[in-house]
Protein backbone atom coordinates (compact mmCIF):
# COMPACT_ATOMS: atom_id res chain seq x y z
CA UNK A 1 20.68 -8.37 -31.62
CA UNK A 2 18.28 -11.20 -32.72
CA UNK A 3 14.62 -11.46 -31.49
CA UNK A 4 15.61 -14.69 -29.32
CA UNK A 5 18.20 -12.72 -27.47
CA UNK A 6 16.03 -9.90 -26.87
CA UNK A 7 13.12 -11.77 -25.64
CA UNK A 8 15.46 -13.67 -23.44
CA UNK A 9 16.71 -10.36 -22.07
CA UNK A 10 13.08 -9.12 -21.33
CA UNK A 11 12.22 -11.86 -19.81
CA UNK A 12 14.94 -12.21 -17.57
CA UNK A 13 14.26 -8.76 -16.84
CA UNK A 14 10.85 -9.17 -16.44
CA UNK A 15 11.73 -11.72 -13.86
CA UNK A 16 13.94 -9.28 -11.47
CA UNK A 17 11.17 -7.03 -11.40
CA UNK A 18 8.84 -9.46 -10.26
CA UNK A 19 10.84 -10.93 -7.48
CA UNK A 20 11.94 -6.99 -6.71
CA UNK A 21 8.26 -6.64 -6.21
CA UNK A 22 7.82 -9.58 -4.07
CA UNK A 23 10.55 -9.02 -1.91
CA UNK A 24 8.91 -5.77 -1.06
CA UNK A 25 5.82 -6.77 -0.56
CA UNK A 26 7.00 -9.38 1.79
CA UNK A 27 9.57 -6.89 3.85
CA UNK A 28 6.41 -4.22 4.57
CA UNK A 29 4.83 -7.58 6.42
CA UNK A 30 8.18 -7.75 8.58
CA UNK A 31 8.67 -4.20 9.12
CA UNK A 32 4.82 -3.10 10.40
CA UNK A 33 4.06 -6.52 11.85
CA UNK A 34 1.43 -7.70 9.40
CA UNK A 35 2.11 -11.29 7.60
CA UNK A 36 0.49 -10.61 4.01
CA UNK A 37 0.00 -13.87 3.98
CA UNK A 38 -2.41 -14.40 6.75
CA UNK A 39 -4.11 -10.76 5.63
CA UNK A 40 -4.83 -12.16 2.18
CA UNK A 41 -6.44 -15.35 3.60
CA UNK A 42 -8.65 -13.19 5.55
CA UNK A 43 -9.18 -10.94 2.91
CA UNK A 44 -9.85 -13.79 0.44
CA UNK A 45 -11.52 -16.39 3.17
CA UNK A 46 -14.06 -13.54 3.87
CA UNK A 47 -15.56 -12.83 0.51
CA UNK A 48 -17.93 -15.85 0.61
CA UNK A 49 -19.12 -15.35 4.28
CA UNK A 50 -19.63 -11.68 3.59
CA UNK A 51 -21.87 -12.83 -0.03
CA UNK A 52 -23.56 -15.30 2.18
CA UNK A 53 -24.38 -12.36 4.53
CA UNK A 54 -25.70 -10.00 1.92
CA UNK A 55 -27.91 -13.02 0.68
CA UNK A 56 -29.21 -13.95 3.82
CA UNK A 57 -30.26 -9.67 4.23
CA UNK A 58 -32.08 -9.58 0.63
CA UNK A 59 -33.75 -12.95 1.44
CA UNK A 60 -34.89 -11.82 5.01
CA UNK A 61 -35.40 -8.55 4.17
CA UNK A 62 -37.81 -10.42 0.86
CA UNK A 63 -39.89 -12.23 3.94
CA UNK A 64 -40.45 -8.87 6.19
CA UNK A 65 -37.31 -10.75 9.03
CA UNK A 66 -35.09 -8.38 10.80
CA UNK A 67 -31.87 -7.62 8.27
CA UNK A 68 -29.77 -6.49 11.45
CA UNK A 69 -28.18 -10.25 12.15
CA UNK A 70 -27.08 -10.35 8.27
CA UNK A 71 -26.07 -6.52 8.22
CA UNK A 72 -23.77 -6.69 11.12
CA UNK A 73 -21.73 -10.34 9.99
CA UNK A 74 -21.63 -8.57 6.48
CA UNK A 75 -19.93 -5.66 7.96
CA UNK A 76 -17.41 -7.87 10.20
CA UNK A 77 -16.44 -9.89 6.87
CA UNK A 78 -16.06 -6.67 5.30
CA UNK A 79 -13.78 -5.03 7.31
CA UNK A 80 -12.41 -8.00 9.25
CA UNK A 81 -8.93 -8.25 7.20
CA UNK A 82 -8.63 -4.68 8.10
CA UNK A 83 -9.27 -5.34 11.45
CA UNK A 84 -6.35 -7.48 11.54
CA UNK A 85 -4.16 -4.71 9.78
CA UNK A 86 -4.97 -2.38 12.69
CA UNK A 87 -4.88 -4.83 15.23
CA UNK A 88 -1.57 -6.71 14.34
CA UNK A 89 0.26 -3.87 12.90
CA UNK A 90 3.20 -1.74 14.51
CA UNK A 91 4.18 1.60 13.24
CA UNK A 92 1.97 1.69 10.59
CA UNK A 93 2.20 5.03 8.48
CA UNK A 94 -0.92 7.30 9.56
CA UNK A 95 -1.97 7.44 5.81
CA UNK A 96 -2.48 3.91 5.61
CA UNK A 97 -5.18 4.43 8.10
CA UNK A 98 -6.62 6.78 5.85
CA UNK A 99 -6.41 4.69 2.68
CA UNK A 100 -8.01 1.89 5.11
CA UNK A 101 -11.25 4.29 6.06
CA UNK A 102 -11.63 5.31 2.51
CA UNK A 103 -11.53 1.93 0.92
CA UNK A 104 -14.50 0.66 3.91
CA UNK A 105 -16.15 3.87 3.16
CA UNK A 106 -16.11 3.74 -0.90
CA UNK A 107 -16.80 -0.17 -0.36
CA UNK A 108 -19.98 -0.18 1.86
CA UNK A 109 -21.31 2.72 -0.03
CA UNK A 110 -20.75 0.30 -3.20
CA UNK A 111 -22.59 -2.28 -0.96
CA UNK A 112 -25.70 -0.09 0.27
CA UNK A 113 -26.43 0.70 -3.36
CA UNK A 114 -26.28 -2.84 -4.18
CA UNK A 115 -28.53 -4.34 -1.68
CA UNK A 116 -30.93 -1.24 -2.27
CA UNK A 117 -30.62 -2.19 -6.00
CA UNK A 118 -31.59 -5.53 -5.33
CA UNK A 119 -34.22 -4.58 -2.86
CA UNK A 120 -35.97 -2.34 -5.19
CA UNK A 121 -35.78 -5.03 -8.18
CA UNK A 122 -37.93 -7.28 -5.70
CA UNK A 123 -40.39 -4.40 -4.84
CA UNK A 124 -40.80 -4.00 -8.29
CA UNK A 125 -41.66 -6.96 -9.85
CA UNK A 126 -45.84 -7.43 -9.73
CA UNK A 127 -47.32 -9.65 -7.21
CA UNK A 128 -48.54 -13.15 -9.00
CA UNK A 129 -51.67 -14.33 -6.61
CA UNK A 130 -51.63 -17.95 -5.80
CA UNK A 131 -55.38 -18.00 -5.91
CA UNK A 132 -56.87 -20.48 -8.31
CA UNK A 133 -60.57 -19.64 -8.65
């Protein structure tokens, strides 16, 4: 067997896998009710609302404005593809459930330390005064 023929072969089987995966992927949307397409464009189509969120809580938290208007839009865009998952899915295994709870749990602990991260980088930098004498 040359190299070319080999390569070929992997490739070709490289390309049954793939569609093997796909075709799964696609057939758990059919079977529990949820289109991965439309998740994925929630998932995805979040991501900037829910940065824009977390920005708009370190800048009002910077000024001394409530944070609970940003915290609570950055939570929906967090979870809101999931939302979807529970809402538009039939006969969805329990454990998904549970892989769903851990992933917002692990994920807006992730967030928390963030902001406070970013919080206590502000707090820390020393105060310039704007007084010219």
């Amino acid at each position: 067997m040359n190299w070319r023929n080999f390569f070929a072969e992997y490739c070709h089987n490289i390309d049954m896998i793939w569609e093997a995966i796909q075709n799964w992927f696609l057939s758990l949307g059919t079977e529990y009710g949820v289109n991965p397409f439309i998740f994925g464009a929630i998932y995805i189509g979040a991501i900037p609302f829910f940065s824009l969120s977390i920005g708009r809580l370190i800048q009002n938290y910077r000024k001394g404005r409530s944070i609970v208007l940003p915290a609570l839009s950055a939570m929906f865009f967090f979870v809101s593809a999931y939302i979807y998952l529970i809402f538009a899915g039939k006969n969805v295994p329990w454990w998904v459930y549970g892989v769903v709870v851990l992933l917002i749990a692990l994920g807006g602990y992730s967030t928390y330390k963030k902001v406070r991260r970013q919080i206590g980088e502000v707090s820390n930098k020393p105060q310039v005064s704007k007084e010219i004498n």
